[in-house]
PDB file of N, CA and C in Angstrom:
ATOM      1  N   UNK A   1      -8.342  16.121 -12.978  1.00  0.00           N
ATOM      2  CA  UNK A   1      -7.700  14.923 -12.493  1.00  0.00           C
ATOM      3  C   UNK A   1      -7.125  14.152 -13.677  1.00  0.00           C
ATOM      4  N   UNK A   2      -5.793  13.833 -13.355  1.00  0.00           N
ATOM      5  CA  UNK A   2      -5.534  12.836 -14.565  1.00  0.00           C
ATOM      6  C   UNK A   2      -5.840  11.318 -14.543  1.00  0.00           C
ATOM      7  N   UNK A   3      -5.832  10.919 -16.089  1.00  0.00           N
ATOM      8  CA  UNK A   3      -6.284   9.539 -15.707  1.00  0.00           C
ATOM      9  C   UNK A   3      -5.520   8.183 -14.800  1.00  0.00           C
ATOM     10  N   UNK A   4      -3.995   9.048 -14.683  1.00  0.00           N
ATOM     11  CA  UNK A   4      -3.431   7.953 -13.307  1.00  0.00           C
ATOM     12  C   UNK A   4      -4.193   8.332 -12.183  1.00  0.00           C
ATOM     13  N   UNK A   5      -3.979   9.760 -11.752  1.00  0.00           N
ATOM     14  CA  UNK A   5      -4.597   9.564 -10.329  1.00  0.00           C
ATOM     15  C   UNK A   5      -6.201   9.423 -10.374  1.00  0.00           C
ATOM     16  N   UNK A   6      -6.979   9.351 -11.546  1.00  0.00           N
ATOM     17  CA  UNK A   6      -8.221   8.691 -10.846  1.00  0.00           C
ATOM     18  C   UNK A   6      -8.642   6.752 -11.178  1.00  0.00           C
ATOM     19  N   UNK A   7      -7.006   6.281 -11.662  1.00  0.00           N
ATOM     20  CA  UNK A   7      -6.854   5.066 -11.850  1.00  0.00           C
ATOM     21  C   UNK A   7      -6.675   4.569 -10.147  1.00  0.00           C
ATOM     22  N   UNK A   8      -5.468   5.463  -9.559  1.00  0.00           N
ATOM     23  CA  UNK A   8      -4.764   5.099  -8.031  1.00  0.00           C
ATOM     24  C   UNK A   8      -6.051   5.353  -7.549  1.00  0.00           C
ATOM     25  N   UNK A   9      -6.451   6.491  -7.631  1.00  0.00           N
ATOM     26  CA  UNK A   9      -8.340   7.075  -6.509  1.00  0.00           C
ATOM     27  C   UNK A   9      -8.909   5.600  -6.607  1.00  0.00           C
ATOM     28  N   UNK A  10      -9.260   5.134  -8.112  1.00  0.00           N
ATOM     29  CA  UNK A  10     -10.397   3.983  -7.779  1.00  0.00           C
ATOM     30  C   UNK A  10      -9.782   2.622  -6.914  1.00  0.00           C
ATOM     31  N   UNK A  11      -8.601   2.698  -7.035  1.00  0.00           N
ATOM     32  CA  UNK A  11      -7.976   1.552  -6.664  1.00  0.00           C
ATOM     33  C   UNK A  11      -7.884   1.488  -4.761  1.00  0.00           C
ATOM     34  N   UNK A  12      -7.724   2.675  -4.374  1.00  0.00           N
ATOM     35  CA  UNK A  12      -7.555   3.045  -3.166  1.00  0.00           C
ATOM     36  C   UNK A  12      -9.102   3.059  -2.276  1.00  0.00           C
ATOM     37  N   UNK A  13      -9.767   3.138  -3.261  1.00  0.00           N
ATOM     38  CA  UNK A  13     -11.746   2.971  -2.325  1.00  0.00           C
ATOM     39  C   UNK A  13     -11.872   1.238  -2.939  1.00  0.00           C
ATOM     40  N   UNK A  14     -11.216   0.281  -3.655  1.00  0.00           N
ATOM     41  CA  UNK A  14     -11.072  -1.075  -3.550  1.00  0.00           C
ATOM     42  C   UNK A  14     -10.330  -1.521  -2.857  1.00  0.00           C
ATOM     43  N   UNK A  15      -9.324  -1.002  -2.474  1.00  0.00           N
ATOM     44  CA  UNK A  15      -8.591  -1.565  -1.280  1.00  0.00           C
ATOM     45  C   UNK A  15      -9.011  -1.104  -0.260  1.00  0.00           C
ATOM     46  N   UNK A  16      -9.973  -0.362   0.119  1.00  0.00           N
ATOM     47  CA  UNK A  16     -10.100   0.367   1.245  1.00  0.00           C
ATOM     48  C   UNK A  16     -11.553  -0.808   1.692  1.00  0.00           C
ATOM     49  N   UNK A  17     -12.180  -1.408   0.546  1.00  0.00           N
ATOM     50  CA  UNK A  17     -13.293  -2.236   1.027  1.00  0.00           C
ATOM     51  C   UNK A  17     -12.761  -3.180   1.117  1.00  0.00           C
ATOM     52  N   UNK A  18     -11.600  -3.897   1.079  1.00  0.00           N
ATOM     53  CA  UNK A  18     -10.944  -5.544   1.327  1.00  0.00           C
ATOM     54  C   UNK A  18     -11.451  -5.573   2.672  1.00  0.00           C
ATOM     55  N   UNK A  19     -11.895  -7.123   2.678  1.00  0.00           N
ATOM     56  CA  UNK A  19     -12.292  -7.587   4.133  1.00  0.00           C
ATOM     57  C   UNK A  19     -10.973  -7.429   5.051  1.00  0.00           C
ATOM     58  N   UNK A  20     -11.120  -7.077   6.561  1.00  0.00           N
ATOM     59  CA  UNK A  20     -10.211  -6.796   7.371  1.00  0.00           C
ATOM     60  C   UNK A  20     -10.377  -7.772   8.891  1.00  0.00           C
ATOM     61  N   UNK A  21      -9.790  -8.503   8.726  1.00  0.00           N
ATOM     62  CA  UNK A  21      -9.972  -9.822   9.516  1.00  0.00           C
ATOM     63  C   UNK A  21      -9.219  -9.498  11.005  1.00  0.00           C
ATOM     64  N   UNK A  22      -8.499  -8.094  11.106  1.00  0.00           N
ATOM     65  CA  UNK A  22      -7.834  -7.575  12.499  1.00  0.00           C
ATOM     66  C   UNK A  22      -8.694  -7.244  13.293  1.00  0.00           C
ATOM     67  N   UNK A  23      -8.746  -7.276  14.396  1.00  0.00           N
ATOM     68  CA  UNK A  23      -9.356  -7.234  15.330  1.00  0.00           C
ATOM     69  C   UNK A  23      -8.508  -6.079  16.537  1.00  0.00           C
ATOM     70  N   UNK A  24      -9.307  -5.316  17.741  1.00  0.00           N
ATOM     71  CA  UNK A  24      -8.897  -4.737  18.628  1.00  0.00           C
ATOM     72  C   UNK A  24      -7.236  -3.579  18.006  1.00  0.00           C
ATOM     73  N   UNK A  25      -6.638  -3.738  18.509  1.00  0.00           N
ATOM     74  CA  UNK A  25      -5.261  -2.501  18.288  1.00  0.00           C
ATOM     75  C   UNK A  25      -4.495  -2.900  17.439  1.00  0.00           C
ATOM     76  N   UNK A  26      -4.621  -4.299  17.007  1.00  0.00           N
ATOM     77  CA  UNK A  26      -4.277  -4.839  15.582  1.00  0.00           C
ATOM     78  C   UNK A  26      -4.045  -3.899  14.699  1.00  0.00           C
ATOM     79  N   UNK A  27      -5.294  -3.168  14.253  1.00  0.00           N
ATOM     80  CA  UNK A  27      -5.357  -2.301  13.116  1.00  0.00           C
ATOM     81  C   UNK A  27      -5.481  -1.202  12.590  1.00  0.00           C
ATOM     82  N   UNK A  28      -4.155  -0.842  13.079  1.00  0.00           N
ATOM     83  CA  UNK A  28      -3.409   0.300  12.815  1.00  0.00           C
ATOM     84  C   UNK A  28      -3.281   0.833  11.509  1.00  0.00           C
ATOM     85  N   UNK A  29      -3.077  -0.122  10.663  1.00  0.00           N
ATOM     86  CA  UNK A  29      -2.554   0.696   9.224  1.00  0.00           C
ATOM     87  C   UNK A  29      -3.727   0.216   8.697  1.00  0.00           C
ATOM     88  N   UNK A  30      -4.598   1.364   7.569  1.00  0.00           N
ATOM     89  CA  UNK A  30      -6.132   1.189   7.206  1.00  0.00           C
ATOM     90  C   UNK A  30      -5.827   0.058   5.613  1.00  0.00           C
ATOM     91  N   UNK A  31      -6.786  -0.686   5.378  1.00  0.00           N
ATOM     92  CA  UNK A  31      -6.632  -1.519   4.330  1.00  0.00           C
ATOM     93  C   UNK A  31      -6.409  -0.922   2.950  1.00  0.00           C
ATOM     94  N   UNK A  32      -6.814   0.806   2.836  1.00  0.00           N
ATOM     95  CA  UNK A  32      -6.404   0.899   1.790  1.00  0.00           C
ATOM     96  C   UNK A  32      -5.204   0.993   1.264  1.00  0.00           C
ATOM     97  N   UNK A  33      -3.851   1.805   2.441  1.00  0.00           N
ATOM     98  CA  UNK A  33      -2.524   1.265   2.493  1.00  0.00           C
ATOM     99  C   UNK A  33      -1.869  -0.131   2.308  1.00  0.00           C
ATOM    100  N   UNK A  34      -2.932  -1.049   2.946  1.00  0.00           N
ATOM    101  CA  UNK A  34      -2.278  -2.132   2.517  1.00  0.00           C
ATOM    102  C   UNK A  34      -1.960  -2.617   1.244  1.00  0.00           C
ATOM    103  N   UNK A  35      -3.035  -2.116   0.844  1.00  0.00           N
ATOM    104  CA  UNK A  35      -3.864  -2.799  -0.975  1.00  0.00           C
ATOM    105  C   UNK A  35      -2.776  -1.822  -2.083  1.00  0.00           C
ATOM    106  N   UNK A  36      -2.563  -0.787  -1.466  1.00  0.00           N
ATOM    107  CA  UNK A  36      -2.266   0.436  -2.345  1.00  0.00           C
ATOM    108  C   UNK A  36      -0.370  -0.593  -2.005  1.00  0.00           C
ATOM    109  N   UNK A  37       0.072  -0.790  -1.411  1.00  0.00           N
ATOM    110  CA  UNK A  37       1.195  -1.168  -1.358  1.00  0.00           C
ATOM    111  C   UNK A  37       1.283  -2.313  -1.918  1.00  0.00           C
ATOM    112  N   UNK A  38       0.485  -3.228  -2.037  1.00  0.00           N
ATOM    113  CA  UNK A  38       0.920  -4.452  -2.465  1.00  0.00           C
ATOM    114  C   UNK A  38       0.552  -4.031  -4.305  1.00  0.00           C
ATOM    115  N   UNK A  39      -0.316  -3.255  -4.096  1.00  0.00           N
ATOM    116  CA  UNK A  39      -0.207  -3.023  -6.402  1.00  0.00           C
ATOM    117  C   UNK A  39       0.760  -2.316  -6.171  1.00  0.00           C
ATOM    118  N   UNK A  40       1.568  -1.709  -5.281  1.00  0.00           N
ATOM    119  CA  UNK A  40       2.619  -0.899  -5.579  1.00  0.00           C
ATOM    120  C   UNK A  40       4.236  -1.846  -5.800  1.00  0.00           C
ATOM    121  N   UNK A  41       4.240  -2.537  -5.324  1.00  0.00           N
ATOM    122  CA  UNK A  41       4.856  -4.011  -5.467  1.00  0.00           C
ATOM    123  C   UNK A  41       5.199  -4.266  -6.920  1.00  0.00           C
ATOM    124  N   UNK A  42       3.513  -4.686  -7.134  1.00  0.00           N
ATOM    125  CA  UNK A  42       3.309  -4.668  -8.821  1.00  0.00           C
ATOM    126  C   UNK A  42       3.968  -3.638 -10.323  1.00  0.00           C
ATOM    127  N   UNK A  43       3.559  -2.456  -9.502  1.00  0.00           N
ATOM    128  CA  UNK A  43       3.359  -1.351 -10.541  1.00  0.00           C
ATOM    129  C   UNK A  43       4.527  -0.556 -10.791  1.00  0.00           C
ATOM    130  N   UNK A  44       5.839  -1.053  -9.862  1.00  0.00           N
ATOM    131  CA  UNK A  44       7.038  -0.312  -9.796  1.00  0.00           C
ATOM    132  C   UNK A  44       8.081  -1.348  -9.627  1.00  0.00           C
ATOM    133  N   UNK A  45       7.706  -2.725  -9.832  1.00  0.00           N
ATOM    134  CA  UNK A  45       8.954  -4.105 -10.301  1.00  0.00           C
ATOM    135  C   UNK A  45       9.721  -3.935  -9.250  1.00  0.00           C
ATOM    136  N   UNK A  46       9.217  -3.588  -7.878  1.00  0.00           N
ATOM    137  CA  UNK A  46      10.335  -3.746  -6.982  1.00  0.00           C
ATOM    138  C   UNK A  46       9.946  -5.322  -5.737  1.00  0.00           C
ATOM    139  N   UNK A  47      11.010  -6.322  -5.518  1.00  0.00           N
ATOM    140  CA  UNK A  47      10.530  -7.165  -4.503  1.00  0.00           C
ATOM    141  C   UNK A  47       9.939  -7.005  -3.168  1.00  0.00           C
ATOM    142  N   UNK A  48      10.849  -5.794  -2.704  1.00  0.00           N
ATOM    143  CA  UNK A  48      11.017  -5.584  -1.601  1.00  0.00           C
ATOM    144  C   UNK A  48      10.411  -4.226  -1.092  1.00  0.00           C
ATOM    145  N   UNK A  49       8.850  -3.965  -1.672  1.00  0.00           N
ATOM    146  CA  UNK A  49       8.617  -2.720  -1.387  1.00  0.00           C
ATOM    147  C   UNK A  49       8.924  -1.495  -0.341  1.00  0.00           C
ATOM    148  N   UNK A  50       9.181  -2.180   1.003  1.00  0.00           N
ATOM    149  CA  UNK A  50       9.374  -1.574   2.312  1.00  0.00           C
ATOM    150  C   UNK A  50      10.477  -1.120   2.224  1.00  0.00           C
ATOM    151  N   UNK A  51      11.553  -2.194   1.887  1.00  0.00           N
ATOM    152  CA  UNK A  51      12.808  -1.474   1.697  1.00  0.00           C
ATOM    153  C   UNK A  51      13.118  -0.613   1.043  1.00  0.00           C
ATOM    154  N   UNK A  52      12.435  -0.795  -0.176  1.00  0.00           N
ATOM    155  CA  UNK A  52      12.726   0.274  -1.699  1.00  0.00           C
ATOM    156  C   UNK A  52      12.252   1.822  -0.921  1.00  0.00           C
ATOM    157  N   UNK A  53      11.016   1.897  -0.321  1.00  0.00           N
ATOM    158  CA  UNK A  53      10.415   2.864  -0.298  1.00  0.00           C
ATOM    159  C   UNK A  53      10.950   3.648   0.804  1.00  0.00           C
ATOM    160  N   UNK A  54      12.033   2.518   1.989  1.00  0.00           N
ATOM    161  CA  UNK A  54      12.489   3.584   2.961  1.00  0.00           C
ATOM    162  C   UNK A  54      14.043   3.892   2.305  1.00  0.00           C
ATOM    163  N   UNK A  55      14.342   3.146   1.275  1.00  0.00           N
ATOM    164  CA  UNK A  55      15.661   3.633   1.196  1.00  0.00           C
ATOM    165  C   UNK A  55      15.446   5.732   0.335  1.00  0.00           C
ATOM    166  N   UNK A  56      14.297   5.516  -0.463  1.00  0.00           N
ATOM    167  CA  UNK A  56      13.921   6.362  -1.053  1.00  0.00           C
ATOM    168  C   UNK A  56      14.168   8.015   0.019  1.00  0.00           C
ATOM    169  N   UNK A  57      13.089   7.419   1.182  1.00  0.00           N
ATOM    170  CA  UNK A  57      12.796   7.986   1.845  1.00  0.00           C
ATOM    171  C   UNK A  57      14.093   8.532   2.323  1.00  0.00           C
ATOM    172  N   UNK A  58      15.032   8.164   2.949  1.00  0.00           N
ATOM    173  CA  UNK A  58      16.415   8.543   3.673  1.00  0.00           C
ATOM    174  C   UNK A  58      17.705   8.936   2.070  1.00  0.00           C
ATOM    175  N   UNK A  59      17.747   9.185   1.085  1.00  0.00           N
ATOM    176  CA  UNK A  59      18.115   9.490   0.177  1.00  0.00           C
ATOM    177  C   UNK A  59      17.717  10.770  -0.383  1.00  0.00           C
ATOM    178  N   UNK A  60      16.419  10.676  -0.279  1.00  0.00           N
ATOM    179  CA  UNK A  60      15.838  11.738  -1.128  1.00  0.00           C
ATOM    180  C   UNK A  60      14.557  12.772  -0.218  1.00  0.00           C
ATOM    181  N   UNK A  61      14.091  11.971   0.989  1.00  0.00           N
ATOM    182  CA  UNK A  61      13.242  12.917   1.871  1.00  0.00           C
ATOM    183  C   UNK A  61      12.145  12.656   1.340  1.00  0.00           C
ATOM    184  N   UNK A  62      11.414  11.662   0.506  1.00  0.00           N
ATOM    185  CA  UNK A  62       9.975  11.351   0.349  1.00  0.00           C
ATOM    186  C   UNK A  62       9.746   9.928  -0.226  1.00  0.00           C
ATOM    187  N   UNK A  63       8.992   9.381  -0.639  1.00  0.00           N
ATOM    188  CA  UNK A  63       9.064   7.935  -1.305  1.00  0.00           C
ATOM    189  C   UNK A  63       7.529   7.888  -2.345  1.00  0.00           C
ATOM    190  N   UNK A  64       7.580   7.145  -3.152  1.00  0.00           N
ATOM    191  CA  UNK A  64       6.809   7.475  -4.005  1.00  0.00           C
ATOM    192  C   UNK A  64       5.249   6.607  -3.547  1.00  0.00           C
ATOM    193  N   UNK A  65       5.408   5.719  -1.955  1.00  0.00           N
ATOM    194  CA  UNK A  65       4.728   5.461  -1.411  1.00  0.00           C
ATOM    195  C   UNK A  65       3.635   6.597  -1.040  1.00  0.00           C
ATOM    196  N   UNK A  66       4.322   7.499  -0.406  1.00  0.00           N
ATOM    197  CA  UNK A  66       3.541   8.933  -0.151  1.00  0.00           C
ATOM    198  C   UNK A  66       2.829   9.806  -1.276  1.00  0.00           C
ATOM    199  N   UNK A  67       3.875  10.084  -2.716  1.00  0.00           N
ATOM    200  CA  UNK A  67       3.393  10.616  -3.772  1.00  0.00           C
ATOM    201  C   UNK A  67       2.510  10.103  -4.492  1.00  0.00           C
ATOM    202  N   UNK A  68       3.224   8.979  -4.681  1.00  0.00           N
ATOM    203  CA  UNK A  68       2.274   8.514  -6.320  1.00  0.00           C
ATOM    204  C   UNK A  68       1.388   7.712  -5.638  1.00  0.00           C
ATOM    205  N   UNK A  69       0.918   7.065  -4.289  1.00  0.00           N
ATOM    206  CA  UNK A  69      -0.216   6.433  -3.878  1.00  0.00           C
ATOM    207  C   UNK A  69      -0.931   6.683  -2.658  1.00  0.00           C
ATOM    208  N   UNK A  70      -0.405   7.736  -1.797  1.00  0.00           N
ATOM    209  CA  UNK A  70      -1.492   8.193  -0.442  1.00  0.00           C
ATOM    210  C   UNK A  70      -0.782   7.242   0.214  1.00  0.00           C
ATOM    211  N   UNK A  71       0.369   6.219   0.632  1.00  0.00           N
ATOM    212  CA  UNK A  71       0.197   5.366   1.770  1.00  0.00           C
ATOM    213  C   UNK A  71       0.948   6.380   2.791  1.00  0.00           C
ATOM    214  N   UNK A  72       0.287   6.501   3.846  1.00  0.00           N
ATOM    215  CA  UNK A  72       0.686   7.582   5.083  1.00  0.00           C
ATOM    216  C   UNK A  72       1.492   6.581   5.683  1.00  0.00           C
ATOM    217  N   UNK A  73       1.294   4.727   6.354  1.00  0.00           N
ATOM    218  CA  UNK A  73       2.025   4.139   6.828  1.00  0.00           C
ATOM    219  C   UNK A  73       2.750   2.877   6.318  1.00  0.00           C
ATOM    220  N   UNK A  74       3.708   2.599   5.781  1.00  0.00           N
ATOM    221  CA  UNK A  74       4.337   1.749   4.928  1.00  0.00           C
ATOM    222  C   UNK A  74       4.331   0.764   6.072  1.00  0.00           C
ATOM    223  N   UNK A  75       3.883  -0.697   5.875  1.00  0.00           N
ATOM    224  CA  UNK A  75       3.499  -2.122   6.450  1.00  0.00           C
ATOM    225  C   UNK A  75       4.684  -2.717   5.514  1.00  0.00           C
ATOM    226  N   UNK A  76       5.286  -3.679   7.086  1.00  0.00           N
ATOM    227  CA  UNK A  76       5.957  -4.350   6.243  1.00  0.00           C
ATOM    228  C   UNK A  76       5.684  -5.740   4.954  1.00  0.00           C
ATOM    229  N   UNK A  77       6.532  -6.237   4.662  1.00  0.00           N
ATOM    230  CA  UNK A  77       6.436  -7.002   3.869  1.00  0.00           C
ATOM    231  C   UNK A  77       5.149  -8.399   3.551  1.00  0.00           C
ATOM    232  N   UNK A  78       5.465  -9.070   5.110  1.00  0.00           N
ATOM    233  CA  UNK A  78       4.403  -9.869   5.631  1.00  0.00           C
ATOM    234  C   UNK A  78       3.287  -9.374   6.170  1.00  0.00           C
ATOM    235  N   UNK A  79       3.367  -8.474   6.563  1.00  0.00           N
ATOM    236  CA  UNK A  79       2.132  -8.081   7.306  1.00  0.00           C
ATOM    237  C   UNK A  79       1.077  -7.615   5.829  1.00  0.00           C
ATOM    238  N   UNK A  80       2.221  -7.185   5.382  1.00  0.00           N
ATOM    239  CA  UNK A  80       1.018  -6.791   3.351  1.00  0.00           C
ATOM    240  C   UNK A  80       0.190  -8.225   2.917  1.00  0.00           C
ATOM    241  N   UNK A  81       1.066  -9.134   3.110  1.00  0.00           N
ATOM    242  CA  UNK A  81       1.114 -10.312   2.438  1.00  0.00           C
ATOM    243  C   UNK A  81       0.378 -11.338   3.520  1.00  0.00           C
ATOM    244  N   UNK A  82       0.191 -11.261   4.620  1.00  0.00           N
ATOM    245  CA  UNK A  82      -0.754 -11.726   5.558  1.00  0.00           C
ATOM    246  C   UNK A  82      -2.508 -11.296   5.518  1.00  0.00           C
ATOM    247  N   UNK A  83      -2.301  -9.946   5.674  1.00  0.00           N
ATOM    248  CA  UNK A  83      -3.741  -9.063   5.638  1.00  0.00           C
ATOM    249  C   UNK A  83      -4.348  -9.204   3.946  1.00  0.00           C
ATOM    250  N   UNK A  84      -3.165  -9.491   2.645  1.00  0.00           N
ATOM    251  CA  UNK A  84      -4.410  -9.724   1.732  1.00  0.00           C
ATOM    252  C   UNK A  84      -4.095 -11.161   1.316  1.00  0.00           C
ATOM    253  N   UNK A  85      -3.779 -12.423   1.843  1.00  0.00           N
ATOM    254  CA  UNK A  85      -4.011 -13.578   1.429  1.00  0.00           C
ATOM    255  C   UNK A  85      -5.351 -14.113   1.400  1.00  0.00           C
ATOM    256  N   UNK A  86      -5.988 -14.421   0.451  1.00  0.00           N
ATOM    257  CA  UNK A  86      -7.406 -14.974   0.657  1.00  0.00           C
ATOM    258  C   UNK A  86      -8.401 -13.384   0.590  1.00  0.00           C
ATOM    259  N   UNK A  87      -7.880 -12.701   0.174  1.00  0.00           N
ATOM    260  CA  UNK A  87      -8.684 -11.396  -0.459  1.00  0.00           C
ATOM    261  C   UNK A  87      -9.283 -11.822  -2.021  1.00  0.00           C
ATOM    262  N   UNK A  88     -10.569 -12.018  -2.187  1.00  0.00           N
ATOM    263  CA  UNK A  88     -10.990 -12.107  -3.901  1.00  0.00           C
ATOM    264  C   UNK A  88     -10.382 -11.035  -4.698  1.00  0.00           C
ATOM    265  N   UNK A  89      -9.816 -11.867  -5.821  1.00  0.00           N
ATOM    266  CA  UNK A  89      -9.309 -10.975  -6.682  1.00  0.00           C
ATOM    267  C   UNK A  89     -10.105  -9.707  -7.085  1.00  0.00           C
TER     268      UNK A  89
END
């Protein structure tokens, strides 16, 4: 394993324990996608992750959402930014 992907691995079982305040059919996309998208935000200087990652997607046939971090369902913008407000750093 290299030391990125067992940097993304540890990061993805910390986002995967963020408290999850959804309730009933709410919660569809698992918290570690969420978490993994919003450092992905971070870690690739883009504003607009959702967009970046579907334009990727329809250009090129994959997004680096899928590669470089496991997210199976890309959440939009707010809904990232709703589910980790008030998450401890």
């Amino acid at each position: 394993m290299t030391p990125l992907a067992g940097y993304i691995g540890r990061m993805r079982e910390l986002c995967a324990a963020a408290p999850d305040r959804r309730t009933g059919r709410n919660a569809r996309l698992p918290m570690a996608d969420l978490g993994m998208a919003a450092f992905a935000v971070m870690f690739l200087q883009c504003p607009s992750f959702l967009s970046a990652q579907k334009h990727l997607e329809s250009r090129r046939g994959g997004s680096n959402a899928r590669t470089l971090f496991g997210i199976e369902r890309i959440a939009c913008d707010n809904h990232i930014r709703d589910m980790l407000d008030g998450t401890p750093p």
